[in-house]
Protein backbone atom coordinates (compact mmCIF):
# COMPACT_ATOMS: atom_id res chain seq x y z
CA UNK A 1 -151.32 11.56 -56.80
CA UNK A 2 -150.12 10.40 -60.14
CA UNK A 3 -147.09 11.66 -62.15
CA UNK A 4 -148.47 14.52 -64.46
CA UNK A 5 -146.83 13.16 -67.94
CA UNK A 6 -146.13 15.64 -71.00
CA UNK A 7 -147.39 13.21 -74.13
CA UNK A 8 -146.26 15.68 -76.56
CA UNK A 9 -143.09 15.66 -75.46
CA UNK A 10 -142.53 12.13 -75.27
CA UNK A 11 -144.33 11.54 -79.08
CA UNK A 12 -142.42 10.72 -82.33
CA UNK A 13 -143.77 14.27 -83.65
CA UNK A 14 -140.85 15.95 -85.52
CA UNK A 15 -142.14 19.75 -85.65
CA UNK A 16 -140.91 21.93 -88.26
CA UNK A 17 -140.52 25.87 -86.76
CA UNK A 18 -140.63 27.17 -90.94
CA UNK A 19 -138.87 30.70 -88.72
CA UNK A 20 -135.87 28.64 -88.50
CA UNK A 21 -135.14 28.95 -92.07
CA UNK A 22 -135.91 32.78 -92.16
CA UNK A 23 -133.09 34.88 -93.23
CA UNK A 24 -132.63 37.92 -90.48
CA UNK A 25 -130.11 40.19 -92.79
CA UNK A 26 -132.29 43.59 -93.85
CA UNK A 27 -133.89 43.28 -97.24
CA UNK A 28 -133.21 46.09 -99.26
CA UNK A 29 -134.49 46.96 -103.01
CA UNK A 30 -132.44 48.31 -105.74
CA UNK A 31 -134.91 50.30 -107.94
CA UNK A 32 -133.44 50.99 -111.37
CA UNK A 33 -136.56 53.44 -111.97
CA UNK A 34 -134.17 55.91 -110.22
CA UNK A 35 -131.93 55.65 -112.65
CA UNK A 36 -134.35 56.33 -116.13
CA UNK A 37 -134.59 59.67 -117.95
CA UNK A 38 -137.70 61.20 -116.39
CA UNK A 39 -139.12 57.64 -115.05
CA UNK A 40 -139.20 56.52 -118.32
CA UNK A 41 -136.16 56.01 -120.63
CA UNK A 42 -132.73 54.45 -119.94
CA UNK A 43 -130.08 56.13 -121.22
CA UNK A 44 -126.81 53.81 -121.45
CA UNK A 45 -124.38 55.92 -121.38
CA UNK A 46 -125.99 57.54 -118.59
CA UNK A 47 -127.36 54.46 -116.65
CA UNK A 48 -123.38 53.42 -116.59
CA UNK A 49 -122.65 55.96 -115.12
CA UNK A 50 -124.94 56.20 -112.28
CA UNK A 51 -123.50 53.19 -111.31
CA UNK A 52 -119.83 53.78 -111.76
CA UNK A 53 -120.49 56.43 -108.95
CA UNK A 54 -122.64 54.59 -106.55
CA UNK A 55 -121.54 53.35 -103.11
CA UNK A 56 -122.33 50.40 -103.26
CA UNK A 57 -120.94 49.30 -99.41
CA UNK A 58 -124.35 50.65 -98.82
CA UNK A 59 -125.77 47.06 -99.95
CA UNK A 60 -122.94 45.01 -98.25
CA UNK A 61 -124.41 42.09 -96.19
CA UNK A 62 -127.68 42.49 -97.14
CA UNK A 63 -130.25 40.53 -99.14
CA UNK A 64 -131.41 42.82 -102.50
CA UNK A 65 -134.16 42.38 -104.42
CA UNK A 66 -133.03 44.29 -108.36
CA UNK A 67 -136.81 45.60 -109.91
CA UNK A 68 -137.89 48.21 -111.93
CA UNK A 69 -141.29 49.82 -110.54
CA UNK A 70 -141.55 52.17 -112.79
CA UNK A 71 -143.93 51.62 -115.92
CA UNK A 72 -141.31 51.03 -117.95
CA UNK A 73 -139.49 49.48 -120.81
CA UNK A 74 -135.89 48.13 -119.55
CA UNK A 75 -134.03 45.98 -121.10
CA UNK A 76 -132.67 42.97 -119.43
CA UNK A 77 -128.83 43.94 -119.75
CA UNK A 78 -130.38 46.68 -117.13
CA UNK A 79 -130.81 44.34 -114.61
CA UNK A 80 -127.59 41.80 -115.17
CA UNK A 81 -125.66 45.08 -114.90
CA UNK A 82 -126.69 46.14 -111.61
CA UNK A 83 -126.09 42.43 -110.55
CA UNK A 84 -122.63 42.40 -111.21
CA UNK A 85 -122.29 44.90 -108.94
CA UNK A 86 -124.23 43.29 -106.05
CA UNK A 87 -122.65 39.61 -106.72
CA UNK A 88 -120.09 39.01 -103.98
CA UNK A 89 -121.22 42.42 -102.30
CA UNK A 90 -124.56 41.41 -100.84
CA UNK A 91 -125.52 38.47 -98.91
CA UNK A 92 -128.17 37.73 -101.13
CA UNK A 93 -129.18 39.58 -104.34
CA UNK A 94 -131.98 38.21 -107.16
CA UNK A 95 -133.89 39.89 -109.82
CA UNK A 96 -137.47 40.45 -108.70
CA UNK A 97 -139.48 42.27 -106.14
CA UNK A 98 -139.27 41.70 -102.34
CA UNK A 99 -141.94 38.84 -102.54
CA UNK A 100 -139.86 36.91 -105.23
CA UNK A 101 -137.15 38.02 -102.83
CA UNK A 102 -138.58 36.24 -99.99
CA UNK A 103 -139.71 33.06 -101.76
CA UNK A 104 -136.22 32.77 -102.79
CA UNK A 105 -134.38 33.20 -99.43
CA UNK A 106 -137.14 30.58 -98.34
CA UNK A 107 -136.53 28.40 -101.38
CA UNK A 108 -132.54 28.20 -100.58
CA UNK A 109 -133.03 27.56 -97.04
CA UNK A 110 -135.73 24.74 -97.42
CA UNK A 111 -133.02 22.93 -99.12
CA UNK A 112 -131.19 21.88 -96.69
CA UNK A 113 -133.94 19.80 -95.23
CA UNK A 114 -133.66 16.24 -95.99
CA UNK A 115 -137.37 14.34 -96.93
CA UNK A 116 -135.71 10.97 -96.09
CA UNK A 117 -135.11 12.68 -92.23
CA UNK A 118 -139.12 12.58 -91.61
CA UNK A 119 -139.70 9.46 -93.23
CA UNK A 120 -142.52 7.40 -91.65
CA UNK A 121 -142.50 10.44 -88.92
CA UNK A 122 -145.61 12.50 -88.30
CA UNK A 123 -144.93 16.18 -88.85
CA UNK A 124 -146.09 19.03 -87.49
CA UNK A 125 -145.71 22.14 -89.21
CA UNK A 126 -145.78 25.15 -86.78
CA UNK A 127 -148.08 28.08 -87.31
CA UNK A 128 -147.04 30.89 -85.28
CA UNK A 129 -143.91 33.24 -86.20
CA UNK A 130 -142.54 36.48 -85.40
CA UNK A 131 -141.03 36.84 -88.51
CA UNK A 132 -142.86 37.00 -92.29
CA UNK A 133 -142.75 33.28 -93.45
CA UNK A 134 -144.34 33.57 -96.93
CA UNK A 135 -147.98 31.35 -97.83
CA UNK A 136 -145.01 29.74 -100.78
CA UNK A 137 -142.79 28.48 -97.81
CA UNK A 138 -145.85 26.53 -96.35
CA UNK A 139 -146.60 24.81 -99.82
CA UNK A 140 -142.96 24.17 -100.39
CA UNK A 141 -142.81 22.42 -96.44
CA UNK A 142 -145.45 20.40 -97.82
CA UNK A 143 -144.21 19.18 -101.36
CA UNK A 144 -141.02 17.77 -99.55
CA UNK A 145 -142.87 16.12 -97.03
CA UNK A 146 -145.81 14.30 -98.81
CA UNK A 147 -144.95 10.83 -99.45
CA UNK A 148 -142.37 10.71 -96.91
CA UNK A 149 -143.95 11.81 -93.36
CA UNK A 150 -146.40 9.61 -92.00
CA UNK A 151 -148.81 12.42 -91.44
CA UNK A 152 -148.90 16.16 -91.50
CA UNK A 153 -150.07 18.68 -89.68
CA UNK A 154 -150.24 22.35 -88.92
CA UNK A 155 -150.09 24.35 -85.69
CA UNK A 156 -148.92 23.48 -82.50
CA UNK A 157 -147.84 20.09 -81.43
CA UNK A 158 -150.84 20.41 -78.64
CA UNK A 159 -153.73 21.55 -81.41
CA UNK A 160 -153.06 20.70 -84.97
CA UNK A 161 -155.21 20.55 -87.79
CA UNK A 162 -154.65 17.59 -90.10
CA UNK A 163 -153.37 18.14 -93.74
CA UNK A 164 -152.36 14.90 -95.20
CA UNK A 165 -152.01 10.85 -93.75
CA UNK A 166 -150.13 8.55 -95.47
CA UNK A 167 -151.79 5.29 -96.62
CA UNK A 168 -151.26 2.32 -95.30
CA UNK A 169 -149.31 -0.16 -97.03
């Protein structure tokens, strides 16, 4: 009987788990429509305020996304406010929804990836997650990675489809 031999194992495939670079603190949004005059109208005086008597431990350690849902005219003072609060309190905080949110956790955390590490390497990018990775985290895996790697792919090391080869040179 011959030695059963695990090629996939043994290949120069470098394969990129996109999960890694999730961000597992809670996500959390700060609404300011909770803080308008009827939905509608922010008050200053009022608005300051509010915010001088919020606990803000509440958002300690987590990652906050500052929006407005409300059909409504706030000014952008509004938002820089509330982020003064947040800086330094909050492991992450940004102005946007939870989707802008997400792209920028990804964003931050894709940049510690090096294009020159995968140069000449074929790349697999792996499909499967148990956490959220966003559709922009896939294009971003593949902007750093196109001209470098000598191929991409996505899935699983074992099945992949091809995205991009490198031309020969």
């Amino acid at each position: 009987m011959s030695e059963i031999i695990n090629r996939v194992a043994n290949s120069p495939i470098i394969t990129i788990d996109l999960e890694n670079y999730y961000t597992k603190e809670e996500r959390v949004v700060f609404d300011i429509k909770d803080y308008l005059f009827q939905e509608l109208v922010l008050k200053e005086a009022d608005f300051r305020k509010d915010l001088k008597g919020l606990d803000w431990e509440q958002y300690r350690g987590k990652c906050v996304a500052v929006t407005c849902t409300a059909d409504a005219i706030v000014p952008t003072w509004a938002f820089m406010l509330v982020m003064t609060y947040l800086s330094g309190l909050a492991k992450e905080v940004m102005i946007g929804d939870l989707d802008d949110l997400e792209q920028f956790l990804f964003q931050r955390a894709l940049r510690e990836l090096s294009a020159d590490d995968f140069e000449g390497r074929p790349v697999v990018v792996k499909g499967c997650s148990k956490f959220p990775v966003p559709l922009f985290a896939y294009g971003e895996i593949v902007k750093l990675l196109k001209g470098k790697a000598k191929s991409i792919m996505y899935g699983e090391p074992c099945s992949t489809v091809p995205l991009y080869k490198q031309t020969r040179k």
